[in-house]
C-alpha atoms as a PDB file:
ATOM      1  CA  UNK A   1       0.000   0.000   0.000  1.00  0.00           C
ATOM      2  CA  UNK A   2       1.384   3.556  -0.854  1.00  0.00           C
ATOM      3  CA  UNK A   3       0.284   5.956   1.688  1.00  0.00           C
ATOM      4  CA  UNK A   4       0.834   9.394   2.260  1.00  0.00           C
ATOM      5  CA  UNK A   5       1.187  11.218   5.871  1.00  0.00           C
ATOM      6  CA  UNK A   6      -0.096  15.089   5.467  1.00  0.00           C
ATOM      7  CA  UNK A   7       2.191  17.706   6.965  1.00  0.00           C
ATOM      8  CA  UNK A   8       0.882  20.450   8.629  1.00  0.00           C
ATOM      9  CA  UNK A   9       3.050  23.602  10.764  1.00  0.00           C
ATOM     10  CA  UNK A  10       3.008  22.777  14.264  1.00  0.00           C
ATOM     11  CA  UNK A  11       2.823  19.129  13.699  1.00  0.00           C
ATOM     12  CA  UNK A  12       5.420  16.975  15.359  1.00  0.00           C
ATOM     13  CA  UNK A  13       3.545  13.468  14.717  1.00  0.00           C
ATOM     14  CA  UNK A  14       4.100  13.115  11.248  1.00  0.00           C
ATOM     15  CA  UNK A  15       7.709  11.328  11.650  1.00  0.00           C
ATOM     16  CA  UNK A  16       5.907   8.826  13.738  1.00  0.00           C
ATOM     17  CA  UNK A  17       3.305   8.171  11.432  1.00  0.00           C
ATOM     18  CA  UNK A  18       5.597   7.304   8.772  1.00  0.00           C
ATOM     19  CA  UNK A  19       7.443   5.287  10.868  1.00  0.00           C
ATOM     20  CA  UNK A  20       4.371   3.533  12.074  1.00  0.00           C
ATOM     21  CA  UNK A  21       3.673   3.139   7.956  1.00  0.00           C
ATOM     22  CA  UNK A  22       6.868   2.103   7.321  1.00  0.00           C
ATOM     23  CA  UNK A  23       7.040  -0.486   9.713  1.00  0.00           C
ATOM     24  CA  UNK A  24       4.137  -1.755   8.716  1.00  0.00           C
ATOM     25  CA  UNK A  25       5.367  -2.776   4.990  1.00  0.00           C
ATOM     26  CA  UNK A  26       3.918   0.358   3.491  1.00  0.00           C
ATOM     27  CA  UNK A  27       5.747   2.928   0.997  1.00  0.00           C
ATOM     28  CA  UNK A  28       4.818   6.476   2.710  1.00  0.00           C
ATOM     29  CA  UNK A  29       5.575   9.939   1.238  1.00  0.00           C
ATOM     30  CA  UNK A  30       5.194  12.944   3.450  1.00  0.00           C
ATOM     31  CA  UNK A  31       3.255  15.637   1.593  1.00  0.00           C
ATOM     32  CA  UNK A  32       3.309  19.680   2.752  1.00  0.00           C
ATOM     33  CA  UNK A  33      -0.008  21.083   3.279  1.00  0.00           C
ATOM     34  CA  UNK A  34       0.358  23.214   0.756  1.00  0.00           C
ATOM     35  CA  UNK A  35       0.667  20.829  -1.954  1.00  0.00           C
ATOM     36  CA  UNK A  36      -1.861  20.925  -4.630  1.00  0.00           C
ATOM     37  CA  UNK A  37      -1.542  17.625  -5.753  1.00  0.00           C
ATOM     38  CA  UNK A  38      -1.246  14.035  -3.742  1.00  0.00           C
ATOM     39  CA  UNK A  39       1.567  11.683  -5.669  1.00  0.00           C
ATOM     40  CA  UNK A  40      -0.285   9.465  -8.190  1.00  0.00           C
ATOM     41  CA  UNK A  41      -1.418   6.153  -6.947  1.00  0.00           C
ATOM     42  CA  UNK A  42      -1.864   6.758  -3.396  1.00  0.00           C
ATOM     43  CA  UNK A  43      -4.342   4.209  -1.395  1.00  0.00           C
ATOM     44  CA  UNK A  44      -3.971   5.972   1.963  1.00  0.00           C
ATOM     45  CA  UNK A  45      -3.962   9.379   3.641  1.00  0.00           C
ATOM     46  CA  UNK A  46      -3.051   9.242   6.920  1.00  0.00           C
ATOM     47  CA  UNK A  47      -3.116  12.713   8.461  1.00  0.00           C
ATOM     48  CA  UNK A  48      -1.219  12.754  11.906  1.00  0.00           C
ATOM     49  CA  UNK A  49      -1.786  14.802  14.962  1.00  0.00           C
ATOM     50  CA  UNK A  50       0.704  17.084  17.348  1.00  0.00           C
ATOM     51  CA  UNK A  51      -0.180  20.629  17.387  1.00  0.00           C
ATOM     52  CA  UNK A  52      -1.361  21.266  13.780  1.00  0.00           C
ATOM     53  CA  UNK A  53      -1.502  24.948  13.450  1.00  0.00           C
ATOM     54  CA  UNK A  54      -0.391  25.401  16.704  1.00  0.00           C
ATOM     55  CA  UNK A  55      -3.168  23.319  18.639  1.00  0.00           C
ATOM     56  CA  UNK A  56      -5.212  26.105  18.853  1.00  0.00           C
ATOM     57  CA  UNK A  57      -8.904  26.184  19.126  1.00  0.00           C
ATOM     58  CA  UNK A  58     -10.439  24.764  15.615  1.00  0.00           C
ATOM     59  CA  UNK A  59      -7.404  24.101  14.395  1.00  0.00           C
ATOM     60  CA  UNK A  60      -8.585  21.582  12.587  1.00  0.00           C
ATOM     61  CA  UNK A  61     -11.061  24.099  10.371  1.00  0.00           C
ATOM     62  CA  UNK A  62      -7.599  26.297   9.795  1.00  0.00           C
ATOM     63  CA  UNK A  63      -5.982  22.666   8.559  1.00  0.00           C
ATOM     64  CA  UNK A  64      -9.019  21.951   6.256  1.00  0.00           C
ATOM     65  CA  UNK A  65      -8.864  24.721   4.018  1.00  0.00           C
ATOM     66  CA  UNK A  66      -5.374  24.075   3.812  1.00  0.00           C
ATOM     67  CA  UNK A  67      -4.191  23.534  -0.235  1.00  0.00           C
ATOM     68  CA  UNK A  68      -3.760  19.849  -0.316  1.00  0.00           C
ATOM     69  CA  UNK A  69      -7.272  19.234   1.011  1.00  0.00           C
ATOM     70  CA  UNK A  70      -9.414  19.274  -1.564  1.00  0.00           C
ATOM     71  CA  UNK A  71      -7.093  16.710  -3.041  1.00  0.00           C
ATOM     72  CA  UNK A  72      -7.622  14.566   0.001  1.00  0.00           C
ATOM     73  CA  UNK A  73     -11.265  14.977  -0.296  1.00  0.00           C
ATOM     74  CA  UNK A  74     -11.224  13.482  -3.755  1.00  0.00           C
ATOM     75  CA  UNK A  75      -9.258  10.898  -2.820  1.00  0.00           C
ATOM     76  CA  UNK A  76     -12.064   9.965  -0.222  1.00  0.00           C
ATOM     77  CA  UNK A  77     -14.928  10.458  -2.144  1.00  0.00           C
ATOM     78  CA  UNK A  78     -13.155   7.893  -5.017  1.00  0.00           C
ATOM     79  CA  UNK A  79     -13.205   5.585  -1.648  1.00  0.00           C
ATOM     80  CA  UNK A  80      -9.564   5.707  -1.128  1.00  0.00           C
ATOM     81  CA  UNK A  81      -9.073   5.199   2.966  1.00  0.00           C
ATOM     82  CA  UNK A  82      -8.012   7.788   5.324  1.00  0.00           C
ATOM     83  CA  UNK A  83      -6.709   7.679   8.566  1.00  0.00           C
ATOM     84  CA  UNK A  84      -7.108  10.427  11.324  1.00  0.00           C
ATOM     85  CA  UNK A  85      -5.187  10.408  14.109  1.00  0.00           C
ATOM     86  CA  UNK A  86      -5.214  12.984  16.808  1.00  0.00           C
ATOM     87  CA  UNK A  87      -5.681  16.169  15.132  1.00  0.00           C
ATOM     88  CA  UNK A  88      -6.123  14.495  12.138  1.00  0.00           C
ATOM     89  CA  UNK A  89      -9.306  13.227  13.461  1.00  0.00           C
ATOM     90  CA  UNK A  90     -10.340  16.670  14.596  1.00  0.00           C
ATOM     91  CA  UNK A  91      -8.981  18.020  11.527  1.00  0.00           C
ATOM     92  CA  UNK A  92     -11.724  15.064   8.911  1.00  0.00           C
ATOM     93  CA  UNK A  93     -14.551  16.292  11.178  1.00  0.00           C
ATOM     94  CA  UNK A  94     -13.845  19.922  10.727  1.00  0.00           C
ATOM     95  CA  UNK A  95     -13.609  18.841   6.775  1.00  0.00           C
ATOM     96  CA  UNK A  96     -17.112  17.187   6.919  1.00  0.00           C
ATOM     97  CA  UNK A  97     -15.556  13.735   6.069  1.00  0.00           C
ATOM     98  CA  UNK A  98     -16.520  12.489   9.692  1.00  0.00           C
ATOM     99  CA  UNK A  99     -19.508  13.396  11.298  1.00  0.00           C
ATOM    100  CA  UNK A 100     -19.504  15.161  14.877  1.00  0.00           C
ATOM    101  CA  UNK A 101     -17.615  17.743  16.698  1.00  0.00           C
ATOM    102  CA  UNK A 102     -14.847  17.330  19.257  1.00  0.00           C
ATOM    103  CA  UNK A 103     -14.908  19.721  22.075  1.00  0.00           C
ATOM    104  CA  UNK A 104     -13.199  20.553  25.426  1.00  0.00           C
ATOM    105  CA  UNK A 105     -13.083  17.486  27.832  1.00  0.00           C
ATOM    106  CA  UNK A 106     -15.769  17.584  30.533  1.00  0.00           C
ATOM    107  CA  UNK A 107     -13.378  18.733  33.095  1.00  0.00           C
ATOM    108  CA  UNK A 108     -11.524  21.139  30.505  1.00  0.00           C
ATOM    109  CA  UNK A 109      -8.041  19.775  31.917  1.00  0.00           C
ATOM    110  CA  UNK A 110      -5.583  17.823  29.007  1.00  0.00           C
ATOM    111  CA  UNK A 111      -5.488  14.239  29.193  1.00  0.00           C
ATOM    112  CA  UNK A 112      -2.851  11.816  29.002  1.00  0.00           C
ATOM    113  CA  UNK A 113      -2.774   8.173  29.871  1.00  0.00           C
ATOM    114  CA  UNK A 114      -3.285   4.983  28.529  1.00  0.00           C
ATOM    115  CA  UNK A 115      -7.038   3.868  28.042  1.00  0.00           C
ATOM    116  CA  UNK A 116      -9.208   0.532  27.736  1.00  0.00           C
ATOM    117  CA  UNK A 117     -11.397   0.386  24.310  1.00  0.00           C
ATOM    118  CA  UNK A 118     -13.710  -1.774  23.477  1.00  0.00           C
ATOM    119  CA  UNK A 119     -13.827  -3.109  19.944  1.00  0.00           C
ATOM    120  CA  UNK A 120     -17.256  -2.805  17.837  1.00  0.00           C
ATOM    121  CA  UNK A 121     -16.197  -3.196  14.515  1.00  0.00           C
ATOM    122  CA  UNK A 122     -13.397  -5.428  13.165  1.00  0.00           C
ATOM    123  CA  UNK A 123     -14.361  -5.381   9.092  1.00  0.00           C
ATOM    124  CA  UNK A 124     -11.934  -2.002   8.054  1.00  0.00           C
ATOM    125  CA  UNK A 125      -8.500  -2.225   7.021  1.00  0.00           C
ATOM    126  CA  UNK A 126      -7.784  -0.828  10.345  1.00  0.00           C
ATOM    127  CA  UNK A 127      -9.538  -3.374  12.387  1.00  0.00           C
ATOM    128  CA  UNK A 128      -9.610  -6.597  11.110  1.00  0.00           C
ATOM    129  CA  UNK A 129      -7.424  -8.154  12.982  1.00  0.00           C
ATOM    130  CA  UNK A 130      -9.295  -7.342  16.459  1.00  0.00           C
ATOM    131  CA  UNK A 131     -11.898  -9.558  18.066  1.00  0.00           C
ATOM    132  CA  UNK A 132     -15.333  -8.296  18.153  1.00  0.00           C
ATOM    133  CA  UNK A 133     -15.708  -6.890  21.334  1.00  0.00           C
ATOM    134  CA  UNK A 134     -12.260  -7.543  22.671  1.00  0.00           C
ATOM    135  CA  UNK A 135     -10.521  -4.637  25.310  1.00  0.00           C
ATOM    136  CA  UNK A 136      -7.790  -3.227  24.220  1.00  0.00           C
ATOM    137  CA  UNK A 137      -5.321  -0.843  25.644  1.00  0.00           C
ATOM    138  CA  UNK A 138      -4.155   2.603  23.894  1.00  0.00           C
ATOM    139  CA  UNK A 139      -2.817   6.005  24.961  1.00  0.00           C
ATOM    140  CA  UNK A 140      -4.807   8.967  24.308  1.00  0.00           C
ATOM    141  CA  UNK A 141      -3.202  12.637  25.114  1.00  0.00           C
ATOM    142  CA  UNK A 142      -5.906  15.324  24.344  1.00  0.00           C
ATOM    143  CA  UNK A 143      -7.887  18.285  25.569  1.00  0.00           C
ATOM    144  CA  UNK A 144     -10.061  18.469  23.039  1.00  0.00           C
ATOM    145  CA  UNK A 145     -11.002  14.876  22.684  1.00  0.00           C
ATOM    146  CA  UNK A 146     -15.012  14.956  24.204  1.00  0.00           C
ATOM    147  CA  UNK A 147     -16.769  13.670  20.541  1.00  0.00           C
ATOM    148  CA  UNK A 148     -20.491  15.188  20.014  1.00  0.00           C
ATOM    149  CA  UNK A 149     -22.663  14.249  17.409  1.00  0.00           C
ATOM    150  CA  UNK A 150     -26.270  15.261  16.541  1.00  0.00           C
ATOM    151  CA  UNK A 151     -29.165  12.443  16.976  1.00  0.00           C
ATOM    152  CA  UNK A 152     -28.826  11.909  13.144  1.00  0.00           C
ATOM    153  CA  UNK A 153     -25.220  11.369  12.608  1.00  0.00           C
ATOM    154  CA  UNK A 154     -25.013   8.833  15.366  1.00  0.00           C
ATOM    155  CA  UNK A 155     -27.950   7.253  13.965  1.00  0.00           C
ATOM    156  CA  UNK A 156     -26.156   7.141  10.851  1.00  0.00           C
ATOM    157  CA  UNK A 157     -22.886   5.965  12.390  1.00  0.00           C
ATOM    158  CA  UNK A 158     -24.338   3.477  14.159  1.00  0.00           C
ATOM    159  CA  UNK A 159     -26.819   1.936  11.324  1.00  0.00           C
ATOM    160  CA  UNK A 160     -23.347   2.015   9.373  1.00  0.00           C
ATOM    161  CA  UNK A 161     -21.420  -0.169  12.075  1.00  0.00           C
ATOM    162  CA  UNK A 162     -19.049   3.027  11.628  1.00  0.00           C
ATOM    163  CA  UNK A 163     -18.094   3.243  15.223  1.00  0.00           C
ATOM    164  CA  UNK A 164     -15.173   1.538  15.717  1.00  0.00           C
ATOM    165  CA  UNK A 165     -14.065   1.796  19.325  1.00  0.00           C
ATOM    166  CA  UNK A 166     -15.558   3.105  22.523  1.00  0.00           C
ATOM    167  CA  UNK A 167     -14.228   3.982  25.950  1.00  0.00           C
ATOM    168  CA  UNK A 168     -14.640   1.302  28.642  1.00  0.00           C
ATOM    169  CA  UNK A 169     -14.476   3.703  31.244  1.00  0.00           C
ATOM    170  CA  UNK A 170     -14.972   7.490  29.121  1.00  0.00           C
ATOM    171  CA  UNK A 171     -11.917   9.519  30.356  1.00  0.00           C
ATOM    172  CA  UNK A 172     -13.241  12.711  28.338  1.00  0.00           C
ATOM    173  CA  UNK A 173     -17.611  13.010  28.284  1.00  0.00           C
ATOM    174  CA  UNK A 174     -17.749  11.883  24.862  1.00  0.00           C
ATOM    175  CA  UNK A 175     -21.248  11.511  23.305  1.00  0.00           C
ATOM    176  CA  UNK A 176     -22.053   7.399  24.395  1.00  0.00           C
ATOM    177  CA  UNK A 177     -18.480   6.872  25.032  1.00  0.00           C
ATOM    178  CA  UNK A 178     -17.284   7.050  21.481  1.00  0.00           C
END
């Protein structure tokens, strides 16, 4: 798979990503945010987090009208995959790509330790290899990590089997402890 990792100002992450790629057999090109273009046959954009535009409020709405975006949007409306991590979460639901919001944690203080998820859906490239319903461990590091979605869009998330993961015990007040 040829992937590549978006790189925005502020963000430290982006080595790690293609790192993570790398590792995992995949040819990865790092592409400036200002780009216009993504290189040709790209499967995956993985768009890291770690202070994109500084980590300031919305900073994922500054980092979606960035140049290269509208290329990334075409290359998820042609059903290529994407992968948000971080602020690259925030930044595809600030794009429209996701559905939802992410706003301050409940207690408005940063977070940083290691988590228990619960897996819901193990049919995406990114899940496959986890067993339905199976706990798993990860570190989260956010303050701005408390998802909110309307009635609608979890509706549709849900009737989609779109959700993923949830919190086993929600460190943050997101919306039914996605």
């Amino acid at each position: 798979m040829r992937a590549a990792v978006i790189v925005f100002p502020g963000s430290n992450c982006d080595r790690d990503m293609v790192c993570a790629l790398n590792l995992a057999g995949h040819e990865v090109i790092s592409v400036w945010h200002k780009e216009t273009e993504l290189p040709k046959n790209i499967d995956l954009v993985a768009i890291p987090g770690g202070f994109s535009f500084g980590d300031y409020l919305r900073c994922g709405a500054i980092a979606a009208k960035s140049p290269i975006f509208k290329e990334v949007l075409k290359h998820i409306e042609r059903g290529g995959y994407a992968l948000g991590v971080c602020n690259g979460f925030q930044i595809l639901t600030e794009a429209g790509v996701l559905p939802g919001i992410l706003q301050q944690n409940i207690k408005t203080k940063f977070i940083s330790k290691a988590v228990d998820l619960r897996v819901l859906n193990t049919t995406s490239i990114f899940t496959h290899r986890y067993v339905h319903e199976e706990p798993i461990s990860i570190p989260i590091a956010h303050h701005e990590g408390n998802y909110f979605a309307s009635s609608d869009d979890l509706k549709k998330l849900k009737d989609g089997d779109r959700i993923a993961f949830k919190y086993i015990d929600n460190p943050n007040g997101a919306l039914e402890d996605i």
